[in-house]
Protein backbone atom coordinates (compact mmCIF):
# COMPACT_ATOMS: atom_id res chain seq x y z
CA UNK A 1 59.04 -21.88 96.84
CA UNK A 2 55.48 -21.61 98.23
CA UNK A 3 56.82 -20.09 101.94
CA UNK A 4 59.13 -17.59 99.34
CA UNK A 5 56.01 -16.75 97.39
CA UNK A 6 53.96 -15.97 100.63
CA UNK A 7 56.23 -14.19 102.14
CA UNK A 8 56.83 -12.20 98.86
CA UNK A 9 52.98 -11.44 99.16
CA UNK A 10 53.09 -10.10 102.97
CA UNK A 11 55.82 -8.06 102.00
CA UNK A 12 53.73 -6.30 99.76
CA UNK A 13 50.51 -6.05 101.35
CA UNK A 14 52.32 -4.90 104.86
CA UNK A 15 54.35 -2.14 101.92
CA UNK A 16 50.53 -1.30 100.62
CA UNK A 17 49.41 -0.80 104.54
CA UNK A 18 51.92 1.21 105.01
CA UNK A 19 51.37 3.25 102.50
CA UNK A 20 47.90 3.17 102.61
CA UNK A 21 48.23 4.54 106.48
CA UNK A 22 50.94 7.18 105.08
CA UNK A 23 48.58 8.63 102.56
CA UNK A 24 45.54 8.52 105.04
CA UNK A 25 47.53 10.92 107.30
CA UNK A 26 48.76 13.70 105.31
CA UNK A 27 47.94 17.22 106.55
CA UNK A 28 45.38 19.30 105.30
CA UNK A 29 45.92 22.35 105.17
CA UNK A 30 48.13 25.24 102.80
CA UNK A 31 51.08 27.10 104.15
CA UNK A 32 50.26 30.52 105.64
CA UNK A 33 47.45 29.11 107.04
CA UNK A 34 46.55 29.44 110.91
CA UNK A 35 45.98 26.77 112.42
CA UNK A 36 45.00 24.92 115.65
CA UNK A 37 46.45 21.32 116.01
CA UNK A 38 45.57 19.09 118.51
CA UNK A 39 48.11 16.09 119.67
CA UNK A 40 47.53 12.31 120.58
CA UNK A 41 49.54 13.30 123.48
CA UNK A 42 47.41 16.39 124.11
CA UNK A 43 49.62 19.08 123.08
CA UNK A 44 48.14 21.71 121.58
CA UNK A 45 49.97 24.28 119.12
CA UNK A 46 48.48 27.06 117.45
CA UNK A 47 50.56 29.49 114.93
CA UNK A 48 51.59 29.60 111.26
CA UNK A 49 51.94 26.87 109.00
CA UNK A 50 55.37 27.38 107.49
CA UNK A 51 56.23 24.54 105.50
CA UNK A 52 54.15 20.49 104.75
CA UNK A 53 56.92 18.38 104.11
CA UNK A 54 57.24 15.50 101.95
CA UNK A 55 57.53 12.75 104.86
CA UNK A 56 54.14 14.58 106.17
CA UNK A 57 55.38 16.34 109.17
CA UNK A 58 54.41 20.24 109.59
CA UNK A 59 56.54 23.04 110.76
CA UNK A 60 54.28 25.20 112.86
CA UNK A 61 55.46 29.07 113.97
CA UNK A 62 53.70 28.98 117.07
CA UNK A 63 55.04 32.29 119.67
CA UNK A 64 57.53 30.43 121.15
CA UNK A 65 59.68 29.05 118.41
CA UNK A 66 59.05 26.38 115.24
CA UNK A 67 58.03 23.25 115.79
CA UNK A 68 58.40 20.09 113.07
CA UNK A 69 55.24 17.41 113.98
CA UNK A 70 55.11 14.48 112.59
CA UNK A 71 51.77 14.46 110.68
CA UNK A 72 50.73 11.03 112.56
CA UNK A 73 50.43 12.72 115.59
CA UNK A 74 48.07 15.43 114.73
CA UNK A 75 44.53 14.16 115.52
CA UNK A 76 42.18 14.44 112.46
CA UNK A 77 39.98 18.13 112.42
CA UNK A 78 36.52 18.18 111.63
CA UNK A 79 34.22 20.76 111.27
CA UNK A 80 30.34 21.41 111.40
CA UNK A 81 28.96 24.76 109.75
CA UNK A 82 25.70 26.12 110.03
CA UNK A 83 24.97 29.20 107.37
CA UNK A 84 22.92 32.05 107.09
CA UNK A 85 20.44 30.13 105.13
CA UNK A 86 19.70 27.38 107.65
CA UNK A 87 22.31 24.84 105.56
CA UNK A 88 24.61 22.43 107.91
CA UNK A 89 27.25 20.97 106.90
CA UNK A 90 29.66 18.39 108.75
CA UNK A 91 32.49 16.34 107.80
CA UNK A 92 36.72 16.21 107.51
CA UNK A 93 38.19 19.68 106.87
CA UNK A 94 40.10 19.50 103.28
CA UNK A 95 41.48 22.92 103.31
CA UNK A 96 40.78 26.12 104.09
CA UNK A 97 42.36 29.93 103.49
CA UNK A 98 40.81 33.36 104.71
CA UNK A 99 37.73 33.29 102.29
CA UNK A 100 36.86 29.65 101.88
CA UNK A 101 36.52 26.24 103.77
CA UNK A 102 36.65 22.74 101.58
CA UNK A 103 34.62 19.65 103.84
CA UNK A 104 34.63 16.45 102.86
CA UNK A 105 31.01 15.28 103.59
CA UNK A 106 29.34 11.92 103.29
CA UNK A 107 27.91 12.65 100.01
CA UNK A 108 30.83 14.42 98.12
CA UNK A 109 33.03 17.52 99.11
CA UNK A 110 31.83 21.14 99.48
CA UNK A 111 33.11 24.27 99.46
CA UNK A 112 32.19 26.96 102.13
CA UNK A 113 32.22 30.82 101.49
CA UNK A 114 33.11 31.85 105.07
CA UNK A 115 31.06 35.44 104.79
CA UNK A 116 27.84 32.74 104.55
CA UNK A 117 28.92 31.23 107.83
CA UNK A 118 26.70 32.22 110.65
CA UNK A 119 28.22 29.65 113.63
CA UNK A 120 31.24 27.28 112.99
CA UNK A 121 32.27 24.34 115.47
CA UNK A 122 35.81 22.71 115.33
CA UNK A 123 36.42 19.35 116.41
CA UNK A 124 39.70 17.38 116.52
CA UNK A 125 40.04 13.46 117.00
CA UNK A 126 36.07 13.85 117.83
CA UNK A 127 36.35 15.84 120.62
CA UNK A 128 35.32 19.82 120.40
CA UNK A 129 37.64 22.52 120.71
CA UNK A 130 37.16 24.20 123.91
CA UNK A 131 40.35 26.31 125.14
CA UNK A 132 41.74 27.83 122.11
CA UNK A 133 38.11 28.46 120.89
CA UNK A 134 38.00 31.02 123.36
CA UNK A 135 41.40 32.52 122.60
CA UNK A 136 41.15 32.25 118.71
CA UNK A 137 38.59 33.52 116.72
CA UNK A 138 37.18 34.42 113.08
CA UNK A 139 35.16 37.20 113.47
CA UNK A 140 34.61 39.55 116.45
CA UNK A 141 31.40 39.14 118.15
CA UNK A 142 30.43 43.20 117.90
CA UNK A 143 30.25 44.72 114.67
CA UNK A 144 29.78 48.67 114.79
CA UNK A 145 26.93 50.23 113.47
CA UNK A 146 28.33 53.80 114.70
CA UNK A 147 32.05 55.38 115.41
CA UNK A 148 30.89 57.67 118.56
CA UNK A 149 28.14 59.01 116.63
CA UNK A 150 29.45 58.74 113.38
CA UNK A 151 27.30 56.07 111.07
CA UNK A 152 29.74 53.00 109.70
CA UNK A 153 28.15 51.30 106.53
CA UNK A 154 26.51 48.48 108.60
CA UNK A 155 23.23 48.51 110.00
CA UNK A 156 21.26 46.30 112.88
CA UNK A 157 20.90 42.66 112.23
CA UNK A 158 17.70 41.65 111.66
CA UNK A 159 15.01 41.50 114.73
CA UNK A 160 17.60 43.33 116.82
CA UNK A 161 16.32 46.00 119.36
CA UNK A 162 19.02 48.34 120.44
CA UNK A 163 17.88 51.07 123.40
CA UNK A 164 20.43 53.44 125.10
CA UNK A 165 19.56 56.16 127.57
CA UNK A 166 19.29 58.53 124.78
CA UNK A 167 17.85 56.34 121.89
CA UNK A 168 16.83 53.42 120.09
CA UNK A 169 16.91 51.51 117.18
CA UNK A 170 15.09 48.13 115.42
CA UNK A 171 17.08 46.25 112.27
CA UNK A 172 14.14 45.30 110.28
CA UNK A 173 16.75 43.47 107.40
CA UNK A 174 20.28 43.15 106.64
CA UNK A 175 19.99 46.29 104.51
CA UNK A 176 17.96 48.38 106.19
CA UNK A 177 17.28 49.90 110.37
CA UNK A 178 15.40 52.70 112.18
CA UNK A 179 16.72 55.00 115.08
CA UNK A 180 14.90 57.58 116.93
CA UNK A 181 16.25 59.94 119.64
CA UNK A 182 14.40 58.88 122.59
CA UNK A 183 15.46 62.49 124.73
CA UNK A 184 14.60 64.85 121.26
CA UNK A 185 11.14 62.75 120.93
CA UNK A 186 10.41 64.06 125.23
CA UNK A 187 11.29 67.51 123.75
CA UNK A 188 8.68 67.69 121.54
CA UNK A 189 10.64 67.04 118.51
CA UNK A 190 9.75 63.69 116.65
CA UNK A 191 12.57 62.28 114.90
CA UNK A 192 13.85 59.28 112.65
CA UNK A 193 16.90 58.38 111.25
CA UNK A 194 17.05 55.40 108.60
CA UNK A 195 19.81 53.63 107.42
CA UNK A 196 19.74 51.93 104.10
CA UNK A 197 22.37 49.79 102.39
CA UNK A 198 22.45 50.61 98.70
CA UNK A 199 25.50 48.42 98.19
CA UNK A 200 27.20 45.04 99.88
CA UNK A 201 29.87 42.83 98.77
CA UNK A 202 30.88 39.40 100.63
CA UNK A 203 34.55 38.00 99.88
CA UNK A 204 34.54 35.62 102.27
CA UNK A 205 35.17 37.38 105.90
CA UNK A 206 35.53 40.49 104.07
CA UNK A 207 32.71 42.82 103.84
CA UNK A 208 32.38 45.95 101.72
CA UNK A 209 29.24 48.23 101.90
CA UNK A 210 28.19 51.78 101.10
CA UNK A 211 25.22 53.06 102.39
CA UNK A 212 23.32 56.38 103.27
CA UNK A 213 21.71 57.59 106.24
CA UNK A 214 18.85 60.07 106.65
CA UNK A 215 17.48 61.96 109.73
CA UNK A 216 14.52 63.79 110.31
CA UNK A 217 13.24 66.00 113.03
CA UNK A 218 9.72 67.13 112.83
CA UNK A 219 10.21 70.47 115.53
CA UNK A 220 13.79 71.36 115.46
CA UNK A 221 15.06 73.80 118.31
CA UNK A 222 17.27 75.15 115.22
CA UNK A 223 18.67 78.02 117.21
CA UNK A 224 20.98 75.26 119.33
CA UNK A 225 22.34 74.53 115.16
CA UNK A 226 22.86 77.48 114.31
CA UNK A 227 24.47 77.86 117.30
CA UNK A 228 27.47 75.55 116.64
CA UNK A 229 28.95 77.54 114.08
CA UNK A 230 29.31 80.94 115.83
CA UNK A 231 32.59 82.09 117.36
CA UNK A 232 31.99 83.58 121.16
CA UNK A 233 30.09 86.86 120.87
CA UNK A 234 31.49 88.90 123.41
CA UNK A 235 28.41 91.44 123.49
CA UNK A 236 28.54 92.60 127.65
CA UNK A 237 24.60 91.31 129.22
CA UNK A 238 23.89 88.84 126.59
CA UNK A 239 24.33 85.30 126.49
CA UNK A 240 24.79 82.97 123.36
CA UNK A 241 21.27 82.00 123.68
CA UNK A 242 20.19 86.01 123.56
CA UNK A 243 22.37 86.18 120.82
CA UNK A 244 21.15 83.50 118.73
CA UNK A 245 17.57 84.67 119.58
CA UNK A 246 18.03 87.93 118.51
CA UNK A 247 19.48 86.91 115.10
CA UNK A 248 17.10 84.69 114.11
CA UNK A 249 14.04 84.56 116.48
CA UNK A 250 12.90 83.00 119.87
CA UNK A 251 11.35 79.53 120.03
CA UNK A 252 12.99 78.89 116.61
CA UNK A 253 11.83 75.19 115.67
CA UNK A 254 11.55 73.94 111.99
CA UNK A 255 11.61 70.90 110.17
CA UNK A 256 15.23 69.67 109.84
CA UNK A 257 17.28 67.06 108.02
CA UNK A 258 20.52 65.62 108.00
CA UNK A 259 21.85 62.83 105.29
CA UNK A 260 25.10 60.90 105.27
CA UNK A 261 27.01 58.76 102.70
CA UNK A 262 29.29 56.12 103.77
CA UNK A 263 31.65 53.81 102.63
CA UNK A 264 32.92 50.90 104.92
CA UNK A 265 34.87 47.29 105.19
CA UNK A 266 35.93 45.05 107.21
CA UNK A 267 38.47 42.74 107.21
CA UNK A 268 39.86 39.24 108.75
CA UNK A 269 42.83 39.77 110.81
CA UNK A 270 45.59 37.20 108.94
CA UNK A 271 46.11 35.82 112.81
CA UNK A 272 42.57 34.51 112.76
CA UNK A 273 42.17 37.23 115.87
CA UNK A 274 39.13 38.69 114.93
CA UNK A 275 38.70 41.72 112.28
CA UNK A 276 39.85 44.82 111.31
CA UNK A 277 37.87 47.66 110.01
CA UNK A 278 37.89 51.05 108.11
CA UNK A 279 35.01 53.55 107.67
CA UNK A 280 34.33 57.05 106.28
CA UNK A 281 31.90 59.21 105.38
CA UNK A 282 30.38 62.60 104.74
CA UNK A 283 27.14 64.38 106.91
CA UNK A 284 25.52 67.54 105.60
CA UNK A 285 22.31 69.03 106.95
CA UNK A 286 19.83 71.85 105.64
CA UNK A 287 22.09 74.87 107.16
CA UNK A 288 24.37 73.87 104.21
CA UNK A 289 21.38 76.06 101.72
CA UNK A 290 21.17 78.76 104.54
CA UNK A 291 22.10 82.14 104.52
CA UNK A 292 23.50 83.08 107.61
CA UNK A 293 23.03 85.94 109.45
CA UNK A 294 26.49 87.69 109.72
CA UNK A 295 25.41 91.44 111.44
CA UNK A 296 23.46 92.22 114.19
CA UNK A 297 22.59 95.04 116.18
CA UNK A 298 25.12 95.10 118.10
CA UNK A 299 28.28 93.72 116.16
CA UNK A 300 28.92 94.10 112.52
CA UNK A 301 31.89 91.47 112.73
CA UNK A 302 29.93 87.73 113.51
CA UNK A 303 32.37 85.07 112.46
CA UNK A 304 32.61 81.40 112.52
CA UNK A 305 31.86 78.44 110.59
CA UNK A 306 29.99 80.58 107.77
CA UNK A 307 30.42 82.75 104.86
CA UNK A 308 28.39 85.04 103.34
CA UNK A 309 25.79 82.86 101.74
CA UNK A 310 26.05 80.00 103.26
CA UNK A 311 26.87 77.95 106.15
CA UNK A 312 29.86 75.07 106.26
CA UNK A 313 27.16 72.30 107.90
CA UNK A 314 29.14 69.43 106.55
CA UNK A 315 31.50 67.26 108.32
CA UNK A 316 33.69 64.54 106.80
CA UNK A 317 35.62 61.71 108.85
CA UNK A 318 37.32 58.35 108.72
CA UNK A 319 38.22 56.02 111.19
CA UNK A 320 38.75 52.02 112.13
CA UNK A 321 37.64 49.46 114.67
CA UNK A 322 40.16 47.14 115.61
CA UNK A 323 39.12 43.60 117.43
CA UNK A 324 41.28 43.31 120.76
CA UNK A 325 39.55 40.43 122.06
CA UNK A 326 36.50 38.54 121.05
CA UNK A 327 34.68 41.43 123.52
CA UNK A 328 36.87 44.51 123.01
CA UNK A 329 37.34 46.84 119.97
CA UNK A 330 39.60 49.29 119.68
CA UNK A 331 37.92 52.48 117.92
CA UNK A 332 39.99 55.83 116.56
CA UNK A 333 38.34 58.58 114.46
CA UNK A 334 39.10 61.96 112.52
CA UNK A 335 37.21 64.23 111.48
CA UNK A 336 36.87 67.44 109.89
CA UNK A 337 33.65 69.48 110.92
CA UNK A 338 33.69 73.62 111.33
CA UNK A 339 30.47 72.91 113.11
CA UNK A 340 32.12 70.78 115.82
CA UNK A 341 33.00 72.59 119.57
CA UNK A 342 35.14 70.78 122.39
CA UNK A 343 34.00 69.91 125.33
CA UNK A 344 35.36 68.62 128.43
CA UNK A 345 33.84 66.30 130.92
CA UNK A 346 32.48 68.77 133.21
CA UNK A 347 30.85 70.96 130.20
CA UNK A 348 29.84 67.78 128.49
CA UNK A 349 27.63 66.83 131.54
CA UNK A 350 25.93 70.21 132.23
CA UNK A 351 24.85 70.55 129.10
CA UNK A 352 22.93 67.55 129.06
CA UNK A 353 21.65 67.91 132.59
CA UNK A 354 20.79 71.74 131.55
CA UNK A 355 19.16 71.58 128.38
CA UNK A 356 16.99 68.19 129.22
CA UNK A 357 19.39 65.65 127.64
CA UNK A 358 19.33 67.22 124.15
CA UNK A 359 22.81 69.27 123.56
CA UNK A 360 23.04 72.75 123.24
CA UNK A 361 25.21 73.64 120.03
CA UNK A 362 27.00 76.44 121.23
CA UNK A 363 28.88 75.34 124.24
CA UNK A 364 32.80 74.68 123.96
CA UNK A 365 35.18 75.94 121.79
CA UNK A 366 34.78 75.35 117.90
CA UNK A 367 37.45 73.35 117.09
CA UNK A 368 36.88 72.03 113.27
CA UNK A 369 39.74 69.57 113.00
CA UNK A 370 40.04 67.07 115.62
CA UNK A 371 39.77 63.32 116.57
CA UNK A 372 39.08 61.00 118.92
CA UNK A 373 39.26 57.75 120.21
CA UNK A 374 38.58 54.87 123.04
CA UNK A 375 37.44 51.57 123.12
CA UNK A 376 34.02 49.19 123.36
CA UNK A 377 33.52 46.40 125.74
CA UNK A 378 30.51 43.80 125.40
CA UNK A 379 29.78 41.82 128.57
CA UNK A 380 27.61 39.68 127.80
CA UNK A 381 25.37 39.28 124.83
CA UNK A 382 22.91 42.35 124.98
CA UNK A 383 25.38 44.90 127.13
CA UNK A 384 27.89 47.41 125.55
CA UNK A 385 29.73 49.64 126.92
CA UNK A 386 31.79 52.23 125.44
CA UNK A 387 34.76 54.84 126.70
CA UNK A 388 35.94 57.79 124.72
CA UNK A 389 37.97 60.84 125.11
CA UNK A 390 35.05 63.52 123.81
CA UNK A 391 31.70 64.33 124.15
CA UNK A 392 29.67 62.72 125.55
CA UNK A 393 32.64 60.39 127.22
CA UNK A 394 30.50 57.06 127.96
CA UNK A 395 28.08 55.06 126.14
CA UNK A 396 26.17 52.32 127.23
CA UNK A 397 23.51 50.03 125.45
CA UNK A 398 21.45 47.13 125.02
CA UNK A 399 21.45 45.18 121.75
CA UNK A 400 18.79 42.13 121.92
CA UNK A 401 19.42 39.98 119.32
CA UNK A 402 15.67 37.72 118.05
CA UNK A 403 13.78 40.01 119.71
């Protein structure tokens, strides 16, 4: 009776272990999640969580078919977060969808608004994730504060020096950076341009943010503006710059302004690839209150970009950045602008090298619809480089983060 009574009593202790060890190694996680799991056997799957089934094992869509695991051979993920604010955090992972991330620390569980995330290390059966971290990411490293000229919605991060061959630029908060064009500022022609976020919204990895952008320049060469909206003058002996001269004076430089509103967001990719994003905006300038000159001496018929009391200085556009890679983006724009002119390579490089680096407005043909597009590539972490299909073709940069 005593041996039937003991073994009665193994029976359901060995039942409670085996429960106990059941219960202990259910997945975490939701379906439709992305997800990296690492194997005792050191497998290592990454795709979509289809379905958590009731015995514990996980079908996975991985790219080269679905896989069923059992759940005892996934090795246990844990994170450690660092925010914006200085917090860490470190402990099991408890779940986790495209906006938030549930830990289970030593002193209770947490949850984790990824937009507040500023680094986030993975570890599996105690060991850190080391080849997929380089393949699968959150959030692409570069986030575009332009669109080949165009402003985006986002500004410099804070105590970031940016310097290009033709400018630079200083983020002095999240809301809020400075540019100046290095080449107009050799030209006598002090300028600023500041960028100011009047409104930001963080949903997790998703960012929304409208913002406006103002440029001044203190000695304007505003003949090369007013340029940019005349059709060819075909007047035999005189050049577009004799033109322009005659119509509204040599050694024409003002004060001059331009201001832009813009709307952007960004995006997580549902792959966990990186981000997608989408901005537009609208650019006026002072010409925009200017009558234009539409006779001269020696054509009553000057046409272009103008009417009769006013020029069309505006120019509207939209485009998106698309992360590639952790270090390439994708960029495509369109824009409407009757101020714009195409150029090609070989006119996009004379000008520059013929007018000391600052671009003359009236060479190319105005074309006031068009687009464009091309990609960025970051090196390393200070070095971007850019390739486009117009003017001016190639960028390159330095961004120095904690300067």
């Amino acid at each position: 009776m005593k041996s039937t009574k003991l073994l009665l009593l193994i029976s359901i202790l060995f039942s409670v272990q085996l429960l106990s060890v059941e219960v202990d190694s259910l997945f975490l996680g939701n379906v439709g999640q992305y997800r990296t799991l690492y194997l005792k056997n050191d497998n290592i799957f990454y795709g979509e969580i289809l379905k958590i089934n009731e015995d514990g094992s996980v079908q996975i869509d991985t790219k080269e078919g679905i896989l069923t695991i059992p759940c005892s051979e996934i090795l246990e993920e844990t994170l450690k977060v660092k925010k914006n604010n200085g917090t860490t955090y470190s402990g099991k992972l408890l779940g986790e969808d495209e906006v938030f991330i549930d830990i289970e620390t030593d002193y209770g569980n947490v949850t984790v608004n990824k937009g507040d995330i500023k680094d986030l290390k993975r570890f599996f059966g105690g060991k850190r994730e080391k080849v997929i971290q380089q393949k699968i990411f959150f959030a692409g490293e570069e986030q575009i504060t332009d669109l080949f000229g165009d402003p985006t919605a986002f500004v410099l991060p804070p105590y970031a020096f940016y310097i290009s061959g033709f400018s630079m630029g200083y983020g002095f908060s999240n809301r809020f950076h400075l540019y100046s064009k290095i080449t107009n500022n050799l030209n006598e022609d002090l300028n600023l341009s500041c960028r100011y976020i009047l409104f930001k919204k963080n949903i997790g990895a998703k960012k929304v943010h409208f913002a406006t952008q103002v440029k001044i320049f203190s000695n304007h060469d505003m003949n090369k503006e007013y340029g940019k909206y005349y059709d060819e003058c075909d007047i035999d002996g005189s050049s577009d710059d004799d033109v322009m001269d005659e119509l509204y004076g040599k050694d024409n430089r003002q004060f001059y302004w331009e201001a832009s509103f813009i709307y952007s967001f960004r995006n997580p990719l549902k792959s966990g690839r990186g981000n997608w994003g989408f901005h537009t905006g609208v650019t006026i300038d002072q010409l925009l209150f200017e009558k234009p000159v539409t006779q001269s001496e020696y054509s009553d018929n000057l046409e272009g970009g103008f009417s009769d009391s006013q020029f069309h200085s505006y120019r509207v556009y939209a485009g998106f950045d698309y992360d590639l890679s952790k270090r390439i983006k994708f960029i495509s724009l369109v824009f409407y602008d009757p101020g714009n002119r195409y150029q090609t390579l070989g006119e996009s490089i004379a000008n520059y090298f013929t007018n000391s680096f600052v671009q003359d407005g009236h060479v190319g043909e105005r074309k006031p619809l068009d687009f464009d597009f091309g990609i960025t590539f970051t090196p390393n972490e200070t070095l971007r480089i850019g390739f486009h299909f117009q003017n001016p073709f190639l960028t390159v940069y330095w961004k120095f983060l904690d300067y």
